[in-house]
Protein backbone atom coordinates (compact mmCIF):
# COMPACT_ATOMS: atom_id res chain seq x y z
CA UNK A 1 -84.80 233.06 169.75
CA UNK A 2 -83.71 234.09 172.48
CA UNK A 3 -84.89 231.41 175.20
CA UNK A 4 -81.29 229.28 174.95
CA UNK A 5 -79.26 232.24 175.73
CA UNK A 6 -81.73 232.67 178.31
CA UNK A 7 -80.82 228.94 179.74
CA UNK A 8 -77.56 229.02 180.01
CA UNK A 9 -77.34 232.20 181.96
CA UNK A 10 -79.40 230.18 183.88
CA UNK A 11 -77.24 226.74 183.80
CA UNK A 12 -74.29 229.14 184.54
CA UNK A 13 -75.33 230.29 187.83
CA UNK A 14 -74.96 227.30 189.27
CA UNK A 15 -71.35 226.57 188.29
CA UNK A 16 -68.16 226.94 190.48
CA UNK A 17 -66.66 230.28 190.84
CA UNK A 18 -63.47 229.22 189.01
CA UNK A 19 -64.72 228.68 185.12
CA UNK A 20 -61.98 230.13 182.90
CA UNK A 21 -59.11 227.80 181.37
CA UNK A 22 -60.54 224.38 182.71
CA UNK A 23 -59.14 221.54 181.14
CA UNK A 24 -62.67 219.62 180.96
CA UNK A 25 -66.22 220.79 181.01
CA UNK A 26 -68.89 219.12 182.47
CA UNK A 27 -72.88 219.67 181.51
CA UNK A 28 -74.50 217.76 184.45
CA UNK A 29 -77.62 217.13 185.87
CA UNK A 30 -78.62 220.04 188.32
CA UNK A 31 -79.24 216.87 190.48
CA UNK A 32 -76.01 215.75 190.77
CA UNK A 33 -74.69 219.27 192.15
CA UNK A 34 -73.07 217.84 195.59
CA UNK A 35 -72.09 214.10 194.08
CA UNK A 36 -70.14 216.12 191.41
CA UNK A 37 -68.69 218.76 193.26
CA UNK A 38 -67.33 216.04 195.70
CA UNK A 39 -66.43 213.97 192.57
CA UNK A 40 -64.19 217.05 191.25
CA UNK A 41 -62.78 217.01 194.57
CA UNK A 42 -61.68 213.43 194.23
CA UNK A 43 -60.38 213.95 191.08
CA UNK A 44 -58.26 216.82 191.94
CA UNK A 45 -56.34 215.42 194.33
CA UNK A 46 -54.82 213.10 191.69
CA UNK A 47 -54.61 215.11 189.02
CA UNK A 48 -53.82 218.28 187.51
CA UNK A 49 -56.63 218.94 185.00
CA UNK A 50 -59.28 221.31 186.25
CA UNK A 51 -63.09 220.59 185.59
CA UNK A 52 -65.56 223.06 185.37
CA UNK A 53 -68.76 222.34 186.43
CA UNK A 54 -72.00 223.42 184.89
CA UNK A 55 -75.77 222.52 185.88
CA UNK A 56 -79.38 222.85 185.07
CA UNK A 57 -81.89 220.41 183.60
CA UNK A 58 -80.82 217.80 181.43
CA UNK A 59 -82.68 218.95 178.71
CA UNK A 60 -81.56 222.73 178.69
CA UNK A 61 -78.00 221.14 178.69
CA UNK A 62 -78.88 218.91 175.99
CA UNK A 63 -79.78 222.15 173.77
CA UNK A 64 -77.18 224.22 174.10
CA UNK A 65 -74.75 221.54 173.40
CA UNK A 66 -77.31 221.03 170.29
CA UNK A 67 -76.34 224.84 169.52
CA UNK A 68 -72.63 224.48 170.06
CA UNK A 69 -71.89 225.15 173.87
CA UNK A 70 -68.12 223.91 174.95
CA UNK A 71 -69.16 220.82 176.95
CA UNK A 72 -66.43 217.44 176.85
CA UNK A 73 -68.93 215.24 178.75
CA UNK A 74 -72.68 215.47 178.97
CA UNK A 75 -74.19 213.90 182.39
CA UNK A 76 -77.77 213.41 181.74
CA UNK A 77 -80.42 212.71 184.41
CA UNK A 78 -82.49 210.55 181.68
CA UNK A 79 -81.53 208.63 178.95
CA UNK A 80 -83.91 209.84 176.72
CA UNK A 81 -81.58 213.69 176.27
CA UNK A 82 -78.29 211.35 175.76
CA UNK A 83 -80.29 209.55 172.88
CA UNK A 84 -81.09 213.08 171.34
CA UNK A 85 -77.40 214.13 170.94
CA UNK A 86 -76.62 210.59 169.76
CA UNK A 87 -79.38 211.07 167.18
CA UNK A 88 -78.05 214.18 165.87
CA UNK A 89 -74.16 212.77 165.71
CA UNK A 90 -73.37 215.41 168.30
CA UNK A 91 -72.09 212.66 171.35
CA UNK A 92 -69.61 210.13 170.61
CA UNK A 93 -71.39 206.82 171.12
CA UNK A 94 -69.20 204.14 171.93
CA UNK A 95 -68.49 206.13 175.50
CA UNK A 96 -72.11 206.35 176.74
CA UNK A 97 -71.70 205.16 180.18
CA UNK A 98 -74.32 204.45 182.92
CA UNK A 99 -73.05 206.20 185.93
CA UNK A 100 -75.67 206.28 188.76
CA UNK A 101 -79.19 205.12 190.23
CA UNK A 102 -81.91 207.07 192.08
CA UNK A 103 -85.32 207.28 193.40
CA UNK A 104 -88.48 209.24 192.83
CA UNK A 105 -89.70 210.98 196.05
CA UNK A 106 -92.53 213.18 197.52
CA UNK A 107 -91.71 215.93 200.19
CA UNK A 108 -93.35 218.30 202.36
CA UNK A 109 -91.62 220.96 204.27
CA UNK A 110 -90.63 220.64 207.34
CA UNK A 111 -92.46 222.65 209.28
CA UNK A 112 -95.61 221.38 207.61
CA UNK A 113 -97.22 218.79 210.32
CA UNK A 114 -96.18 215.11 209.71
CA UNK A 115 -98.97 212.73 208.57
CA UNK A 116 -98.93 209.00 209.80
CA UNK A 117 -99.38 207.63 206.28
CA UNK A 118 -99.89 209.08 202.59
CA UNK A 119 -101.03 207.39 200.01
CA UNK A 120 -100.82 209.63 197.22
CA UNK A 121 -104.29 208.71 195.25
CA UNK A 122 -106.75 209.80 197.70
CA UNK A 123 -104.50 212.29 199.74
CA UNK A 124 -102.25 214.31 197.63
CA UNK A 125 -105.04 216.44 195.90
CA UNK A 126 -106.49 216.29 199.47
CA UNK A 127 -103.04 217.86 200.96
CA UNK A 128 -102.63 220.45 198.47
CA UNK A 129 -106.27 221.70 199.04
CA UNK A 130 -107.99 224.50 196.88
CA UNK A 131 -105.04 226.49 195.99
CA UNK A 132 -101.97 224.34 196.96
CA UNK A 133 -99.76 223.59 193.99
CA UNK A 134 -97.27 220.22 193.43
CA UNK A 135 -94.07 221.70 192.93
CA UNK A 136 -92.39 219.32 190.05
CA UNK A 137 -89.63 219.52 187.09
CA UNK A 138 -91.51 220.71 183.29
CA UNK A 139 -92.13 216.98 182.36
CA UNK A 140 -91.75 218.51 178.99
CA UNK A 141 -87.72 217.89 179.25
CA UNK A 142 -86.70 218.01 183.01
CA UNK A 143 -86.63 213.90 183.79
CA UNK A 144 -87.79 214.40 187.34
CA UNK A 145 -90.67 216.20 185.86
CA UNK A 146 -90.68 213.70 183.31
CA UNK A 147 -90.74 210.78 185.76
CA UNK A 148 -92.99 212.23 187.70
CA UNK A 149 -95.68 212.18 185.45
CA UNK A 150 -95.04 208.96 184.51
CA UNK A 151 -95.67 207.89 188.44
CA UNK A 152 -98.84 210.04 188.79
CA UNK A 153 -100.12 209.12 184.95
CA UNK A 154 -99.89 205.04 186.21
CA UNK A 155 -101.48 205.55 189.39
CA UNK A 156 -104.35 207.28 187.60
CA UNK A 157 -104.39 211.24 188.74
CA UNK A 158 -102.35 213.25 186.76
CA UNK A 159 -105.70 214.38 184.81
CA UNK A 160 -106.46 216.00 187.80
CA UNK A 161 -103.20 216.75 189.11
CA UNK A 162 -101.38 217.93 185.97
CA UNK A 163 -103.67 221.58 186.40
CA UNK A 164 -102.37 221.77 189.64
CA UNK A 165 -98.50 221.64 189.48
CA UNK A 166 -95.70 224.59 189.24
CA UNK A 167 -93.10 223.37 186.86
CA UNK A 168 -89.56 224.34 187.08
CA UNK A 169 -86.50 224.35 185.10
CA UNK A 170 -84.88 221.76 187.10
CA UNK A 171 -85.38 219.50 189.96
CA UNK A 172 -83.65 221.63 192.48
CA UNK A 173 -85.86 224.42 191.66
CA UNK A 174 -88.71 222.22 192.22
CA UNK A 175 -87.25 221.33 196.06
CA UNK A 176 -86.51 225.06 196.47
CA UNK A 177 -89.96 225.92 195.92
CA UNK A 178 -91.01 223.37 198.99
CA UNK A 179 -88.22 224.32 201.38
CA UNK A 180 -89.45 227.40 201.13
CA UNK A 181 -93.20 226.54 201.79
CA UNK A 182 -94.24 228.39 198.07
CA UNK A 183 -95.93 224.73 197.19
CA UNK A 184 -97.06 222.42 199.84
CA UNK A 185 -95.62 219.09 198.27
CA UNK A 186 -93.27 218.60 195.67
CA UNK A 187 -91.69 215.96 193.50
CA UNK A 188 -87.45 215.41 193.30
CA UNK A 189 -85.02 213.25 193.53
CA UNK A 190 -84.49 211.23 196.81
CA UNK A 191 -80.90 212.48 196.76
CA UNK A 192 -81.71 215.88 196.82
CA UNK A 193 -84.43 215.21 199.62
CA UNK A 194 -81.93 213.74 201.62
CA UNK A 195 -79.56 217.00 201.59
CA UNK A 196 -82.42 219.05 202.77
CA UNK A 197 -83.09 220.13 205.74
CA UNK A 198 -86.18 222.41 205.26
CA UNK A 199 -88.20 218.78 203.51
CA UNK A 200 -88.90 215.86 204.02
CA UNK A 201 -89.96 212.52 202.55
CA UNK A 202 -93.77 211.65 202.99
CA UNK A 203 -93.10 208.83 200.25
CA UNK A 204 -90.88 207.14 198.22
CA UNK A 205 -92.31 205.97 194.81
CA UNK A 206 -92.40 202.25 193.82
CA UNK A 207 -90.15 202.14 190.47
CA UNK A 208 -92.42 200.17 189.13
CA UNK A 209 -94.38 203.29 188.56
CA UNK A 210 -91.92 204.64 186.53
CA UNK A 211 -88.96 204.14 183.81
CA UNK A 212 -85.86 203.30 185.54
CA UNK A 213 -83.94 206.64 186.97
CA UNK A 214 -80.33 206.27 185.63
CA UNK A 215 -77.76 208.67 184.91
CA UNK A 216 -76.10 208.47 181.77
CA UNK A 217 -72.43 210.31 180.75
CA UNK A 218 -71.23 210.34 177.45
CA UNK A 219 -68.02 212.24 175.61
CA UNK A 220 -68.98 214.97 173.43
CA UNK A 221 -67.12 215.40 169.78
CA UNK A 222 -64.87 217.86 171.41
CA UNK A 223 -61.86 215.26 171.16
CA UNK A 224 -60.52 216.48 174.43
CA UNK A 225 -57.85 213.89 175.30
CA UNK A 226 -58.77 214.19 178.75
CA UNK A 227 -62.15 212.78 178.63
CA UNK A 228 -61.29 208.96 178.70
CA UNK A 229 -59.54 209.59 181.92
CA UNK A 230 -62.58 211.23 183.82
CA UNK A 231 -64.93 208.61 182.06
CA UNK A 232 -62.64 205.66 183.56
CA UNK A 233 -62.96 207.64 187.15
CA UNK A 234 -66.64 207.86 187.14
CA UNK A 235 -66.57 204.17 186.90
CA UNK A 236 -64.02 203.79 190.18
CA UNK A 237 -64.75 202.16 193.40
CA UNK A 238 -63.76 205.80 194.93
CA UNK A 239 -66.38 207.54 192.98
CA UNK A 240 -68.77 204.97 193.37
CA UNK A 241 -67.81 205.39 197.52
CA UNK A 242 -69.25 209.20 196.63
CA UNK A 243 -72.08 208.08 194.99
CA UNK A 244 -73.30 206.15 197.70
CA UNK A 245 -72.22 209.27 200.28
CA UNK A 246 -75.12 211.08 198.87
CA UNK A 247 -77.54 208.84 198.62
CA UNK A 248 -77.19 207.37 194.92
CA UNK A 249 -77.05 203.97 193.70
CA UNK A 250 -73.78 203.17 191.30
CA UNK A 251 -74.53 202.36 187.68
């Protein structure tokens, strides 16, 4: 029983320094850390209502909303944790919104030597060698983890693979792990693999290998008044000019 409590000391760590007596609550996607920092920023120049800010893995958020967390809007990585508040009347429907497009990616560290071509069939298991573990969200509820497996199940290793992987909480933790050479490849978002400096992309996954990676937000039954306003801005040609800053796709 006490695993949620556990998550969002967890989820909590990775909000802004300035968390008491915001006007609007966010529970977003640990991958969209930057995109919605610099989204806050946006907003605040135009308006008076603070946002906090928290992250961690889609699912995590999704449960402690489930078990009455303060969150206005929920920012899900997948659609599949915006369908489980819907199903339990916990998310007002009518405002689900799709906000944001990315890409499934394989990295490397840096300092690891860079190989001509990968292909990831006959060379990852190759690559991580005979202790070498794929850093990758739990595909359990993390989407990256759960796209992930959805890439590797298609092209016909995760069998073998899926004994071979260190699972994390979120995505970021996943990149972490790689940046700092724990796990020689890993599995994230392009968008966080393209604010790293410490990994690098050895491929980019065709999305054919996987369901589509969009980024759903939808108001919570908190009634704040606020939350139509932030919705509309999410949806702006200035927030989609910060979506496309760090590497996403709008809608």
């Amino acid at each position: 029983m006490r695993t949620p409590v556990l998550i969002l000391l967890i989820v909590a760590s990775f909000s802004p320094v300035r968390v008491f007596g915001a006007d609007l609550t966010v529970f977003a996607a640990a991958s969209t850390m930057q995109v919605m920092k610099a989204v806050r920023t946006a907003w605040n120049t135009d308006n008076s209502d603070d946002i906090r800010l928290i992250f961690g893995s889609s699912g995590a958020l999704a449960r402690q909303i489930e078990i009455g967390a303060p969150a206005d809007i929920f920012f899900s990585a997948n659609r599949k944790w915006v369908d489980y508040l819907t199903d339990r009347d916990l998310v007002r429907s009518r405002t689900r919104q799709s906000v944001l497009k990315n890409r499934l990616v394989l990295v490397a560290p840096t300092e690891r030597p860079q190989p001509a071509s990968f292909d990831p069939v006959s060379d990852l298991s190759r690559t991580l060698g005979a202790r070498g573990r794929l850093s990758m969200g739990d595909p359990r509820h993390v989407p990256a983890g759960i796209y992930a497996k959805e890439a590797l199940t298609k092209l016909g290793i995760w069998p073998e693979i899926s004994r071979r992987t260190a699972r994390t909480q979120n995505v970021r933790l996943a990149l972490a792990l790689v940046e700092r050479s724990e796990t020689p490849l890993g599995i994230v978002y392009r968008t966080d693999a393209l604010q790293s400096s410490r990994a690098r992309i050895l491929i980019t996954f065709s999305e054919n290998l996987h369901s589509p990676i969009r980024y759903e937000a939808v108001a919570t039954n908190s009634n704040n008044p606020r939350v139509a306003r932030l919705l509309d801005f999410l949806q702006s040609d200035g927030a989609h000019r910060i979506y496309r800053k760090y590497g996403f796709t709008p809608g």
